[in-house]
Every structure is written in structure tokens, then in C-alpha cells.
PDB file of N, CA and C in Angstrom:
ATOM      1  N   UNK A   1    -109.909-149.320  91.889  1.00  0.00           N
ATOM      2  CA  UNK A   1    -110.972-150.298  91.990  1.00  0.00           C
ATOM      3  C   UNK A   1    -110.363-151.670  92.235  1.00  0.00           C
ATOM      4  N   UNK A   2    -110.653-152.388  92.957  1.00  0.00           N
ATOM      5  CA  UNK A   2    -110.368-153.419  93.723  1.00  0.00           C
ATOM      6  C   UNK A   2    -111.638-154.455  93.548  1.00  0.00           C
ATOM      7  N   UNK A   3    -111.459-156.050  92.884  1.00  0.00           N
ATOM      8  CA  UNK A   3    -112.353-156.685  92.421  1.00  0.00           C
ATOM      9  C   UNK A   3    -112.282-158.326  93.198  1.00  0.00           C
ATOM     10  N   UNK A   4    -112.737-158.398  94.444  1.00  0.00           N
ATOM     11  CA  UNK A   4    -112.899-159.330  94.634  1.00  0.00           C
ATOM     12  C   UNK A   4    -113.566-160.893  94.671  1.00  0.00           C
ATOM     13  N   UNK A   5    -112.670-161.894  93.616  1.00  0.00           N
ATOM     14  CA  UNK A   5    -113.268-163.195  93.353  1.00  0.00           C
ATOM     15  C   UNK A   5    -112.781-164.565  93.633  1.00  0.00           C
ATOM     16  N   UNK A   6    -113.906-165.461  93.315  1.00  0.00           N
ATOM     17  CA  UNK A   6    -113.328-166.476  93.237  1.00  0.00           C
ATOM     18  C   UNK A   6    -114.361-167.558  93.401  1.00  0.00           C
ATOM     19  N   UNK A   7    -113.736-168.925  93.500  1.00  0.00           N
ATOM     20  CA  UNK A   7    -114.872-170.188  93.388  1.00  0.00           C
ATOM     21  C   UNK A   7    -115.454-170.181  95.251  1.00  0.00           C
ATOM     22  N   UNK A   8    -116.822-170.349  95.093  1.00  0.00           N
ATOM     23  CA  UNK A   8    -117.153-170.940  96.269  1.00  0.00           C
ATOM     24  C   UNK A   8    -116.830-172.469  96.859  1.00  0.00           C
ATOM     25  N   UNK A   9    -116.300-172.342  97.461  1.00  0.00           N
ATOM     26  CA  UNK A   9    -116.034-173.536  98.181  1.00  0.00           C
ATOM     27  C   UNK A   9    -116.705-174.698  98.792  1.00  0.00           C
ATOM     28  N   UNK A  10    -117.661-173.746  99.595  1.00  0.00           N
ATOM     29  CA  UNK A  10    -118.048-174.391 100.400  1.00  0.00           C
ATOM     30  C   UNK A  10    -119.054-173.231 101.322  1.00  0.00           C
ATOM     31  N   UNK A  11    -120.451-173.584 102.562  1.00  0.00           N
ATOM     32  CA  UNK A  11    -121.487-172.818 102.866  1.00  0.00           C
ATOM     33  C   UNK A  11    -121.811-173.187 103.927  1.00  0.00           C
ATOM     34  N   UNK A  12    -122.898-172.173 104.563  1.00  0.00           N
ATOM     35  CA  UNK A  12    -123.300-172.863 105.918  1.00  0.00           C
ATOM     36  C   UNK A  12    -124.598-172.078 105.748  1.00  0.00           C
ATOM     37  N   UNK A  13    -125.517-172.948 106.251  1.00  0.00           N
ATOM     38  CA  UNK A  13    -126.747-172.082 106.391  1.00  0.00           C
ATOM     39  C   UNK A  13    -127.213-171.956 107.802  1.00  0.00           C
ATOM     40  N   UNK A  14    -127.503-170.605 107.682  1.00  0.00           N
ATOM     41  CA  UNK A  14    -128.549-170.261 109.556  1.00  0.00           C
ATOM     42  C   UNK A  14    -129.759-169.524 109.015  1.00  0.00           C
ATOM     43  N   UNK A  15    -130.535-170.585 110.017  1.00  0.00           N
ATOM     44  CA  UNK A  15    -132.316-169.674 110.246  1.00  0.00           C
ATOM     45  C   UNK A  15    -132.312-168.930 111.795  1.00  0.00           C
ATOM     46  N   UNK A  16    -131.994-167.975 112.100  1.00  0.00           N
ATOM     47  CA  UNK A  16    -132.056-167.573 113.060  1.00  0.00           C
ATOM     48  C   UNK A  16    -133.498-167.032 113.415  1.00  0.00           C
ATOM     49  N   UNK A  17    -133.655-167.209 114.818  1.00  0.00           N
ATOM     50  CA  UNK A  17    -135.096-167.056 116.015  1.00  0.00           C
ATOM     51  C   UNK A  17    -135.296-165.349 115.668  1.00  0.00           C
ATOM     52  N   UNK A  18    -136.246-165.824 115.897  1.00  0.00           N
ATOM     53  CA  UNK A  18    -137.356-164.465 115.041  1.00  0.00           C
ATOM     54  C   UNK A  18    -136.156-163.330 116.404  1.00  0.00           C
ATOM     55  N   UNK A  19    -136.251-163.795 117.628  1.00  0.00           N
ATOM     56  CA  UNK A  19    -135.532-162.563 118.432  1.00  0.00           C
ATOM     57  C   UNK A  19    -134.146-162.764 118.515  1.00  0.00           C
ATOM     58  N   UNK A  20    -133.226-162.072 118.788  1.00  0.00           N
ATOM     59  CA  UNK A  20    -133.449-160.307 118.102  1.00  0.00           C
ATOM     60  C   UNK A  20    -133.112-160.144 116.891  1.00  0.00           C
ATOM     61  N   UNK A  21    -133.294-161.031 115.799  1.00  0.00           N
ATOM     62  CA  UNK A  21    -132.957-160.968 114.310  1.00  0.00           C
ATOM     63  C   UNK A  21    -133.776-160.572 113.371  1.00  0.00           C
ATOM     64  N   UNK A  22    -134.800-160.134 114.176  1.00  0.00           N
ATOM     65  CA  UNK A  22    -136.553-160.543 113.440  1.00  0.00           C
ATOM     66  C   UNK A  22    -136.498-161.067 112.489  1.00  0.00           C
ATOM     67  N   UNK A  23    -136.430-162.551 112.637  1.00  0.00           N
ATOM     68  CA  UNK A  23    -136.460-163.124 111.219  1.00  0.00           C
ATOM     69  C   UNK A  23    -135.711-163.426 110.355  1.00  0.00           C
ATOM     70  N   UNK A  24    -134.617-162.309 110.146  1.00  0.00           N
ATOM     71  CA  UNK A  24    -133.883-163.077 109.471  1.00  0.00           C
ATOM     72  C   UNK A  24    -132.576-164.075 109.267  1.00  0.00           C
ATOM     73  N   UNK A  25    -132.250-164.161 107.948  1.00  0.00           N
ATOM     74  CA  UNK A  25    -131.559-165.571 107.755  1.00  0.00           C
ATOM     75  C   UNK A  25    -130.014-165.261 107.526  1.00  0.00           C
ATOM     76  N   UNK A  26    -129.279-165.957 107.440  1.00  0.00           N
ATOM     77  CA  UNK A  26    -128.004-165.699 106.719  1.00  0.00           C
ATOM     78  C   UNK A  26    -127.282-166.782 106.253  1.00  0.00           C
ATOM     79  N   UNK A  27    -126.588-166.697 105.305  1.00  0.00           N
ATOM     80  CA  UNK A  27    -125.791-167.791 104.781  1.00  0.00           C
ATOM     81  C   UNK A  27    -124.438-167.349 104.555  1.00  0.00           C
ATOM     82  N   UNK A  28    -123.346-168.113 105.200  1.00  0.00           N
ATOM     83  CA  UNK A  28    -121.984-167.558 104.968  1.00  0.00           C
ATOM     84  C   UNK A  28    -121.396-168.696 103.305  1.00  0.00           C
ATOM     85  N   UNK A  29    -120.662-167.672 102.905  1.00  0.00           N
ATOM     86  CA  UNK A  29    -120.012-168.860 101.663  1.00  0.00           C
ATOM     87  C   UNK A  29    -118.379-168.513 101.428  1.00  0.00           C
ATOM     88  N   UNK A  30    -117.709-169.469 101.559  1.00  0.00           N
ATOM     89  CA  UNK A  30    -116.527-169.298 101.874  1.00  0.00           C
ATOM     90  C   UNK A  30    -115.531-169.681 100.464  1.00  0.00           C
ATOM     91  N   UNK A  31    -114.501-169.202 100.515  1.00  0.00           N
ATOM     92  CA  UNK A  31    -113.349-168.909  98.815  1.00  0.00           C
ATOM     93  C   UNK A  31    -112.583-168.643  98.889  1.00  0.00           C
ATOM     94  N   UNK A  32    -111.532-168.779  97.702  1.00  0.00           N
ATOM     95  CA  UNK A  32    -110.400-168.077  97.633  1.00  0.00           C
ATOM     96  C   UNK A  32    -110.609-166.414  98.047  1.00  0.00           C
ATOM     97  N   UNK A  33    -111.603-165.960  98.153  1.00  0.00           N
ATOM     98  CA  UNK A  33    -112.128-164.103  98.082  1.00  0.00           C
ATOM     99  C   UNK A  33    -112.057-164.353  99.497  1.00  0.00           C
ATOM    100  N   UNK A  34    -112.318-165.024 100.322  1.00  0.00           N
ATOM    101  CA  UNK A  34    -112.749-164.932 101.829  1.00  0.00           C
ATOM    102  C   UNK A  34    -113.645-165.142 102.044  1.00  0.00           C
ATOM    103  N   UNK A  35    -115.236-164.482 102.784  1.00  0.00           N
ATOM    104  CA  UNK A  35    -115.621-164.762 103.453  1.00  0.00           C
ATOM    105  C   UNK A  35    -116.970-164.587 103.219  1.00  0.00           C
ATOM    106  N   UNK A  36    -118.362-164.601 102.918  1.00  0.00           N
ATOM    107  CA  UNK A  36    -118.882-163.474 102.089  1.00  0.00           C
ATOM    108  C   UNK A  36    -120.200-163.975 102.998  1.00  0.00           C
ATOM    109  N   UNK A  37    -120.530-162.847 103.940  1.00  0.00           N
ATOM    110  CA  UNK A  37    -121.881-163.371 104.995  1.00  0.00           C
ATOM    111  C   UNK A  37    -122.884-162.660 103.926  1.00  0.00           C
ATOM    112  N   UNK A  38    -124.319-163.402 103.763  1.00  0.00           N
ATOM    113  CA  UNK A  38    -125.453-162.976 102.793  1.00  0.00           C
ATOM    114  C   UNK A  38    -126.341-163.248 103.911  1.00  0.00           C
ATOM    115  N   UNK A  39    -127.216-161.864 104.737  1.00  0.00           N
ATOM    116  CA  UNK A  39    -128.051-161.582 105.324  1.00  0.00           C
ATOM    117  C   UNK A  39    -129.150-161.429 104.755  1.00  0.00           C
ATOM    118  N   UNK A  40    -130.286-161.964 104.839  1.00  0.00           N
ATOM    119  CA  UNK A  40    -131.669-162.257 104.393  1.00  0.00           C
ATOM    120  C   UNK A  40    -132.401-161.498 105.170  1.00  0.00           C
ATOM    121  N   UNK A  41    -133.015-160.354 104.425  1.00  0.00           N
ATOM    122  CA  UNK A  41    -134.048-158.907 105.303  1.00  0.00           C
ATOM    123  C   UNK A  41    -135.497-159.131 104.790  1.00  0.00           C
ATOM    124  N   UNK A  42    -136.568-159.441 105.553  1.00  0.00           N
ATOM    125  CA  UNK A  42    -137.751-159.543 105.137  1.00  0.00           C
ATOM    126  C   UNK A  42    -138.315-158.330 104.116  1.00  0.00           C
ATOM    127  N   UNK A  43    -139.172-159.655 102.863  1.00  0.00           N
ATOM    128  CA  UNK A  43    -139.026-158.380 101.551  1.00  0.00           C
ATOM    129  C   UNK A  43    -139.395-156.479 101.763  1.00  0.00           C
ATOM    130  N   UNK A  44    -140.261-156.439 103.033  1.00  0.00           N
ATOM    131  CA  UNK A  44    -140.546-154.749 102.876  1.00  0.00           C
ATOM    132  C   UNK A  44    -139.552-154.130 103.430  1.00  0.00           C
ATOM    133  N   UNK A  45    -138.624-154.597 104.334  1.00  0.00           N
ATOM    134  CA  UNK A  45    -137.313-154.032 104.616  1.00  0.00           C
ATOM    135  C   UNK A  45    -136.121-153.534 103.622  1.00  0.00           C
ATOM    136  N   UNK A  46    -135.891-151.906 104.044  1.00  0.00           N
ATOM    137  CA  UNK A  46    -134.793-151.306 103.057  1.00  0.00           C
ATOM    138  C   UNK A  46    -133.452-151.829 103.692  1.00  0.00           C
ATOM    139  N   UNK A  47    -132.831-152.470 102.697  1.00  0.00           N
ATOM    140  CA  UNK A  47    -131.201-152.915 102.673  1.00  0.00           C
ATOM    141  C   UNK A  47    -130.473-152.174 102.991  1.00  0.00           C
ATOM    142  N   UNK A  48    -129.334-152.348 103.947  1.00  0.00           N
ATOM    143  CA  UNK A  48    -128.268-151.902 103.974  1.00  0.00           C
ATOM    144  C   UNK A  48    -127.183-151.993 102.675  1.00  0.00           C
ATOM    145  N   UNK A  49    -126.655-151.025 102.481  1.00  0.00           N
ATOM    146  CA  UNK A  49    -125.004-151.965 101.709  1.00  0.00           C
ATOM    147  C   UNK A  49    -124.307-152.302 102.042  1.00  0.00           C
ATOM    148  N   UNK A  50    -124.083-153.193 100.845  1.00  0.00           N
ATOM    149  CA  UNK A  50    -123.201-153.961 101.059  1.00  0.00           C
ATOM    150  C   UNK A  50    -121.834-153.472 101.217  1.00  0.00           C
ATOM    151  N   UNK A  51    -121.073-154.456 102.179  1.00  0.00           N
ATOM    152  CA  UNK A  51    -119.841-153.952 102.244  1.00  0.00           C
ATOM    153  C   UNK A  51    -118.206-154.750 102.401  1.00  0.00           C
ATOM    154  N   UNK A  52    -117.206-154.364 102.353  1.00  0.00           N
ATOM    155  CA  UNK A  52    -116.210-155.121 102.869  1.00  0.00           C
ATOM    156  C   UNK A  52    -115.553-154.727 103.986  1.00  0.00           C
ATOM    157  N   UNK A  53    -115.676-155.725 104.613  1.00  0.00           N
ATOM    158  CA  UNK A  53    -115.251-155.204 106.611  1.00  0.00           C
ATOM    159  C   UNK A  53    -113.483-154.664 106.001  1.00  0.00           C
ATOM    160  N   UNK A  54    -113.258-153.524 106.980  1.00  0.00           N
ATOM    161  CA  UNK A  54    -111.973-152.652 106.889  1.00  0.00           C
ATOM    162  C   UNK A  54    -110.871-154.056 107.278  1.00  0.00           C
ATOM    163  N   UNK A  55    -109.590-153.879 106.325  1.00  0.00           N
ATOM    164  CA  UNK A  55    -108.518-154.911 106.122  1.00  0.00           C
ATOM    165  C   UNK A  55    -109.095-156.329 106.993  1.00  0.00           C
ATOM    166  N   UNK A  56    -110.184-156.778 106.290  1.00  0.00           N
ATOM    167  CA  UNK A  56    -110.791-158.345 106.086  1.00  0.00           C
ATOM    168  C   UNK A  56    -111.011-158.755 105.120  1.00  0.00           C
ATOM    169  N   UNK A  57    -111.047-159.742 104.781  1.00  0.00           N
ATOM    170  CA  UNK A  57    -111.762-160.058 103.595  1.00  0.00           C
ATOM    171  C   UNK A  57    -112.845-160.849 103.484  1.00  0.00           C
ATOM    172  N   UNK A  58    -113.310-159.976 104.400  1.00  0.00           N
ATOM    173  CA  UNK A  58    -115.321-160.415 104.821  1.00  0.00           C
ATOM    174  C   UNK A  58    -116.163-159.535 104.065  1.00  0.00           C
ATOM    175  N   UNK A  59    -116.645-159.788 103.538  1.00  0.00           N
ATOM    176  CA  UNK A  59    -117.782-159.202 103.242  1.00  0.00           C
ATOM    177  C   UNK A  59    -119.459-159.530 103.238  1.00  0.00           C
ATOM    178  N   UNK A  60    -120.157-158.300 103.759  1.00  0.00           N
ATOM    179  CA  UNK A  60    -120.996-157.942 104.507  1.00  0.00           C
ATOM    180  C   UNK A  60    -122.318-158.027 103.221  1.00  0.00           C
ATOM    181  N   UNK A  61    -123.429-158.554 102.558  1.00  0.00           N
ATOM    182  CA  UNK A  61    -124.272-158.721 101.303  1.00  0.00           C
ATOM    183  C   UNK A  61    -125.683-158.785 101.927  1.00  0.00           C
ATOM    184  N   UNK A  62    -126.453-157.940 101.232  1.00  0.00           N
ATOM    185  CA  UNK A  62    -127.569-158.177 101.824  1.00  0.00           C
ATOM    186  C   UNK A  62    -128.557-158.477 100.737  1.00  0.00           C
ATOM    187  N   UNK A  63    -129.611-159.298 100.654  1.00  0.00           N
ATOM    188  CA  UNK A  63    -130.765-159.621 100.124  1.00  0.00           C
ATOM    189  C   UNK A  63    -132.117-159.453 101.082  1.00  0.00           C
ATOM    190  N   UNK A  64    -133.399-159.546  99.959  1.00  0.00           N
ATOM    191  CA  UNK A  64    -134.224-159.970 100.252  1.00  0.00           C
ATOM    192  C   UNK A  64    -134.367-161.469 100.796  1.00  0.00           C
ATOM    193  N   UNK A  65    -135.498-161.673 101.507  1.00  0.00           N
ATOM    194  CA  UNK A  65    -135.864-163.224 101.882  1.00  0.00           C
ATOM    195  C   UNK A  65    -136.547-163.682 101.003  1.00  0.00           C
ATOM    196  N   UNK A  66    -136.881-163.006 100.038  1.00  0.00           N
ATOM    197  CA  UNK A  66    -137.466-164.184  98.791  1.00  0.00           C
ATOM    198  C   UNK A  66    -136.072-164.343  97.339  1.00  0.00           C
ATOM    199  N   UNK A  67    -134.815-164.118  98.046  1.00  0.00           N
ATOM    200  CA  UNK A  67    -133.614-164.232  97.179  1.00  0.00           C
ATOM    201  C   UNK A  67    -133.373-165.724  97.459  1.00  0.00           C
ATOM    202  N   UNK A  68    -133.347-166.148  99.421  1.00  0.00           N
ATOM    203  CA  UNK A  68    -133.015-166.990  99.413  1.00  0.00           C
ATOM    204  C   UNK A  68    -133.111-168.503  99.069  1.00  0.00           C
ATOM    205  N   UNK A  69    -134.450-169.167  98.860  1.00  0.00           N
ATOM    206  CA  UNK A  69    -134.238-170.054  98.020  1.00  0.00           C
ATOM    207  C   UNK A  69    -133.510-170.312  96.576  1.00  0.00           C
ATOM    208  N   UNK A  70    -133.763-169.156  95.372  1.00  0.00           N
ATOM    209  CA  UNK A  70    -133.477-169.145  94.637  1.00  0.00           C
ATOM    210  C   UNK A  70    -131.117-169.645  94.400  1.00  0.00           C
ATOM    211  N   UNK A  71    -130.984-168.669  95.904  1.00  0.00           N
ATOM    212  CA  UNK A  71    -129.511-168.703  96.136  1.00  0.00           C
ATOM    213  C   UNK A  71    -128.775-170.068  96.595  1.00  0.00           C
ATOM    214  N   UNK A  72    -129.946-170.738  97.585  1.00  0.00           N
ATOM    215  CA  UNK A  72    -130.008-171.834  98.120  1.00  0.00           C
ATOM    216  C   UNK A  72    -129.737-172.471  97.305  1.00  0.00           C
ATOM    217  N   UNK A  73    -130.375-172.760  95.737  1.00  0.00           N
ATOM    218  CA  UNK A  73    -130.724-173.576  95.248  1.00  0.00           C
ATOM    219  C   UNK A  73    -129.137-173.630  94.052  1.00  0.00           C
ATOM    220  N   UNK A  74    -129.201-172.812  94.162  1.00  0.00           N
ATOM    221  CA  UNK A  74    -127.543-172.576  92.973  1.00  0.00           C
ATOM    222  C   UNK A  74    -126.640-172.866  93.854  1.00  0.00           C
ATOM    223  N   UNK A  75    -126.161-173.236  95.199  1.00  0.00           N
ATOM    224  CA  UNK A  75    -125.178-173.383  95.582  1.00  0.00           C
ATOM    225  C   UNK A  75    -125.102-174.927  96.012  1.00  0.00           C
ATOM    226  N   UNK A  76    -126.460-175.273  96.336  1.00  0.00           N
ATOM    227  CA  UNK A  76    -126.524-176.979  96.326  1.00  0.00           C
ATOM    228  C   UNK A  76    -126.622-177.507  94.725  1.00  0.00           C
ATOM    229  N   UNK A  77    -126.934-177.087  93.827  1.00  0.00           N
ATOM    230  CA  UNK A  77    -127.078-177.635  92.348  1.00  0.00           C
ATOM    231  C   UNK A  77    -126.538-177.427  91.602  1.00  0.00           C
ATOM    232  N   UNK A  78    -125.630-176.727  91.307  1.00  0.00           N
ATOM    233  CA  UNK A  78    -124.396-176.157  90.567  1.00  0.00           C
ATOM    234  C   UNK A  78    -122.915-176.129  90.824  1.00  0.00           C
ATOM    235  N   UNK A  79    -122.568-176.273  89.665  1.00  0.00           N
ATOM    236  CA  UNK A  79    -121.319-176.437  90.285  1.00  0.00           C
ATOM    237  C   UNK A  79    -120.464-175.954  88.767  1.00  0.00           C
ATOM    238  N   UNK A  80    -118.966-175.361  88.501  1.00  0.00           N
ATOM    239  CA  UNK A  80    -118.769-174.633  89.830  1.00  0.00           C
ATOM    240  C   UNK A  80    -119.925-173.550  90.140  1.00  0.00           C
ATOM    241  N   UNK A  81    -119.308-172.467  91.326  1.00  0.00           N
ATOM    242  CA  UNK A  81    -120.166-171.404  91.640  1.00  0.00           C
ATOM    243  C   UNK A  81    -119.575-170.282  92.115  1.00  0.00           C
ATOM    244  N   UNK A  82    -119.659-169.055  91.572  1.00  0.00           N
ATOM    245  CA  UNK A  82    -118.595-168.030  92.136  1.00  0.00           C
ATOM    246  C   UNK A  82    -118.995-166.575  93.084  1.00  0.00           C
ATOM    247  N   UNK A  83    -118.000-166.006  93.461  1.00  0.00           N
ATOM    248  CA  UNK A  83    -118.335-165.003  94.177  1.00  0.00           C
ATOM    249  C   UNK A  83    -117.550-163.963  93.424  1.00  0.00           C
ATOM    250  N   UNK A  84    -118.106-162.628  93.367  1.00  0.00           N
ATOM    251  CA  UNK A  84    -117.223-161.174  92.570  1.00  0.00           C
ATOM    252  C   UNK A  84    -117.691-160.160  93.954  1.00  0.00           C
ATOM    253  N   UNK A  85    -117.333-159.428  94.402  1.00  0.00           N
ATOM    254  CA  UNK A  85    -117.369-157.964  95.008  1.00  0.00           C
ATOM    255  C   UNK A  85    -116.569-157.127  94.509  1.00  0.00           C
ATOM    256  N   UNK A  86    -117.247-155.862  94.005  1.00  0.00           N
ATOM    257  CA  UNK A  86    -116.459-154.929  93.307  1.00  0.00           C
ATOM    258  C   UNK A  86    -116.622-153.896  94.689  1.00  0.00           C
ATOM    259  N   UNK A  87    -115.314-153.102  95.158  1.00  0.00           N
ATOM    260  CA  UNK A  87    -115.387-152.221  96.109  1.00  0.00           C
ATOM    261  C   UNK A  87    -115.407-150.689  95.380  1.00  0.00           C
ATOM    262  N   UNK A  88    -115.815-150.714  94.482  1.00  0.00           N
ATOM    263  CA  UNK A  88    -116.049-149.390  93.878  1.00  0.00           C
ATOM    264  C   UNK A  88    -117.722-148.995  93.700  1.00  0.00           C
ATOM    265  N   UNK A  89    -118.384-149.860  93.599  1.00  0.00           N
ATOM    266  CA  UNK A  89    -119.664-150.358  93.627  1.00  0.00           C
ATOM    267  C   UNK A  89    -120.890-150.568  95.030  1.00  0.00           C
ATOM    268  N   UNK A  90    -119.540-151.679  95.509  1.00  0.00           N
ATOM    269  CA  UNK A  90    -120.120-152.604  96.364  1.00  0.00           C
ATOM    270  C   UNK A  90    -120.823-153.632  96.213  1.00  0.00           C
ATOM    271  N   UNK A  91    -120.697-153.629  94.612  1.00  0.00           N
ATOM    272  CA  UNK A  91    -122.033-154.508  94.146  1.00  0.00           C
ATOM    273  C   UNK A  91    -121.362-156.110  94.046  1.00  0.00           C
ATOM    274  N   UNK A  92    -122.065-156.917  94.082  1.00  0.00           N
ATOM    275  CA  UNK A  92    -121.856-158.311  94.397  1.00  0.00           C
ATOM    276  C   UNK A  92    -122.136-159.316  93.044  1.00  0.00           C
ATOM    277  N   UNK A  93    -121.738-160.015  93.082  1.00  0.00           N
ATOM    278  CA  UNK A  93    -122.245-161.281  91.747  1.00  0.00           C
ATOM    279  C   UNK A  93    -122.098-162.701  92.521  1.00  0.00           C
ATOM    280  N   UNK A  94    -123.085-163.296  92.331  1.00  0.00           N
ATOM    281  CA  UNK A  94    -122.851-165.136  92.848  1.00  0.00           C
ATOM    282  C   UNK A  94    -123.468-165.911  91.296  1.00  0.00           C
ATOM    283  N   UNK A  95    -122.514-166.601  91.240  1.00  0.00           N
ATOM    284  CA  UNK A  95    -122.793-166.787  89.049  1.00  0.00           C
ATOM    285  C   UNK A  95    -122.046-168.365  89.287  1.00  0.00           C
ATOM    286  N   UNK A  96    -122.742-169.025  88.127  1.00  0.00           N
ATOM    287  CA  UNK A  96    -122.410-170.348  87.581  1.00  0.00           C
ATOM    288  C   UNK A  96    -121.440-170.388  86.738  1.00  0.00           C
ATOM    289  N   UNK A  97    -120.361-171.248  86.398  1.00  0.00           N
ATOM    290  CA  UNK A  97    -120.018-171.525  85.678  1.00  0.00           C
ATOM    291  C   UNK A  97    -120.367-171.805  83.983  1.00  0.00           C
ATOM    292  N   UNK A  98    -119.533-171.686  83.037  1.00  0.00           N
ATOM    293  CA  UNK A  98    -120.271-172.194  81.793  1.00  0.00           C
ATOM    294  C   UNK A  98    -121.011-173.301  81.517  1.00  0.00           C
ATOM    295  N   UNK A  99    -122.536-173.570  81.176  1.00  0.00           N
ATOM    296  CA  UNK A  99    -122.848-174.884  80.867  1.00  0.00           C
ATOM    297  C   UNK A  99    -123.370-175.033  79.372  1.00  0.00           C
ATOM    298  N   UNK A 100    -123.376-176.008  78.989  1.00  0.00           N
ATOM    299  CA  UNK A 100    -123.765-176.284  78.040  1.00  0.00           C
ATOM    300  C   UNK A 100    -125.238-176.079  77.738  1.00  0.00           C
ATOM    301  N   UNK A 101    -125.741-175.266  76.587  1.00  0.00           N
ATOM    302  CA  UNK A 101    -127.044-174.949  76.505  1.00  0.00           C
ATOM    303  C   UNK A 101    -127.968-176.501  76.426  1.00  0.00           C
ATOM    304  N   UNK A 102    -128.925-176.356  77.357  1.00  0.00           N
ATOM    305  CA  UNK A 102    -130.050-177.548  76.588  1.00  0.00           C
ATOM    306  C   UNK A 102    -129.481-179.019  77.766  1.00  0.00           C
ATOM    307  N   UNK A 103    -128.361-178.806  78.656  1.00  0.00           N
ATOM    308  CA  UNK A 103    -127.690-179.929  79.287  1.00  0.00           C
ATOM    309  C   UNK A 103    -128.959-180.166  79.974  1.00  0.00           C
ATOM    310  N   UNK A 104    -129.895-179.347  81.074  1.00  0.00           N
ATOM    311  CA  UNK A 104    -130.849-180.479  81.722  1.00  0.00           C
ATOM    312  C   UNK A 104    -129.837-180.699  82.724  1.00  0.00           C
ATOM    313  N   UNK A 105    -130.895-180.983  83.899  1.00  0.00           N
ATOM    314  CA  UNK A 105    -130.283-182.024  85.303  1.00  0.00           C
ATOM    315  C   UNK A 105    -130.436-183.149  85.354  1.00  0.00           C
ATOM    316  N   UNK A 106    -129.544-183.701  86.059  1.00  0.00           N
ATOM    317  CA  UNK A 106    -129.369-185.407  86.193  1.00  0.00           C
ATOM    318  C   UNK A 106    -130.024-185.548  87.178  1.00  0.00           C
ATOM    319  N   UNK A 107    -130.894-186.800  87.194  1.00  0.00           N
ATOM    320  CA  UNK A 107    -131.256-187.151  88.684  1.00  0.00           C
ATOM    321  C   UNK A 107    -130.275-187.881  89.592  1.00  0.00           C
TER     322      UNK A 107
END
């Protein structure tokens, strides 16, 4: 089992034209882990798995489109912010750092 992590760095967001994507979105987020593209599938659409491209360290994540604000919103408002891919799984984690209970946001 092979556990790939680390801090996000840094992101890019795309809304791609309804053709030929129908719709959906993706957001790449980049790390010490590499590379980690998060494809946004309109909610009645069944997901692919997730995966890690063969000797890359890209990996391939899929969500719903009602994930993405919520994801949006932790990677502009938080800080730090991390990425895990477990290749035994495939399963993914994007997680906050420790905060202090009760801290509240600053304006």
C-alpha cells in the first residue's frame, strides 16, 4: 500500500463549455504528492474511479457538482490544506489543518 500526501500548494479552476464535457468542471491542485485533477460529474451521473495515472504522480478524482463549491470554498479559506490518495483504495482525502475549536473567521 502506497499513500500519497501532502500540503496543497496551490489551484486552478476550469468551467468548461457544456460541449464535449457536458458540463462539467475540474479543478487541478498541485503538492508535494503531484498533481491531483478533481473532475466535477453532474449529480445523476455514476463516477468513475478514482485513480493514479501509471508511473505519474497525477491523479485522476472524481466528484459530484454539488461537491464543488463546498471544495472551492476550503481551498480559498483555509489554510493549511492537504491532499492523501491511498492506492490500495483509491480513495482520496482533501482535509484542513488543525484549528482551534470556536476560532471563527476573520474578515
Amino acid at each position: 500500500m502506497t499513500v500519497f500526501s501532502g500540503a496543497i500548494d496551490n489551484y486552478t479552476v476550469n468551467v468548461l463549455s457544456p460541449k464535449p464535457y457536458n458540463g462539467r468542471r475540474l479543478m487541478n491542485i498541485k503538492g508535494s504528492f503531484g498533481t491531483a485533477i478533481l473532475w466535477f460529474y453532474p449529480d445523476d451521473a455514476t463516477l468513475p474511479d478514482n485513480r493514479k495515472r501509471s508511473n505519474q504522480n497525477i491523479f485522476d478524482v472524481y466528484y459530484h457538482t454539488s461537491f464543488w463549491r463546498p471544495i472551492l470554498d476550503v481551498l480559498r479559506n483555509e489554510s493549511p490544506v492537504y491532499f492523501n490518495f491511498s492506492d490500495t483504495s483509491n480513495a482520496t482525502q482533501i482535509y484542513t489543518g488543525n484549528e482551534p475549536v470556536g476560532e471563527g473567521e476573520t474578515a
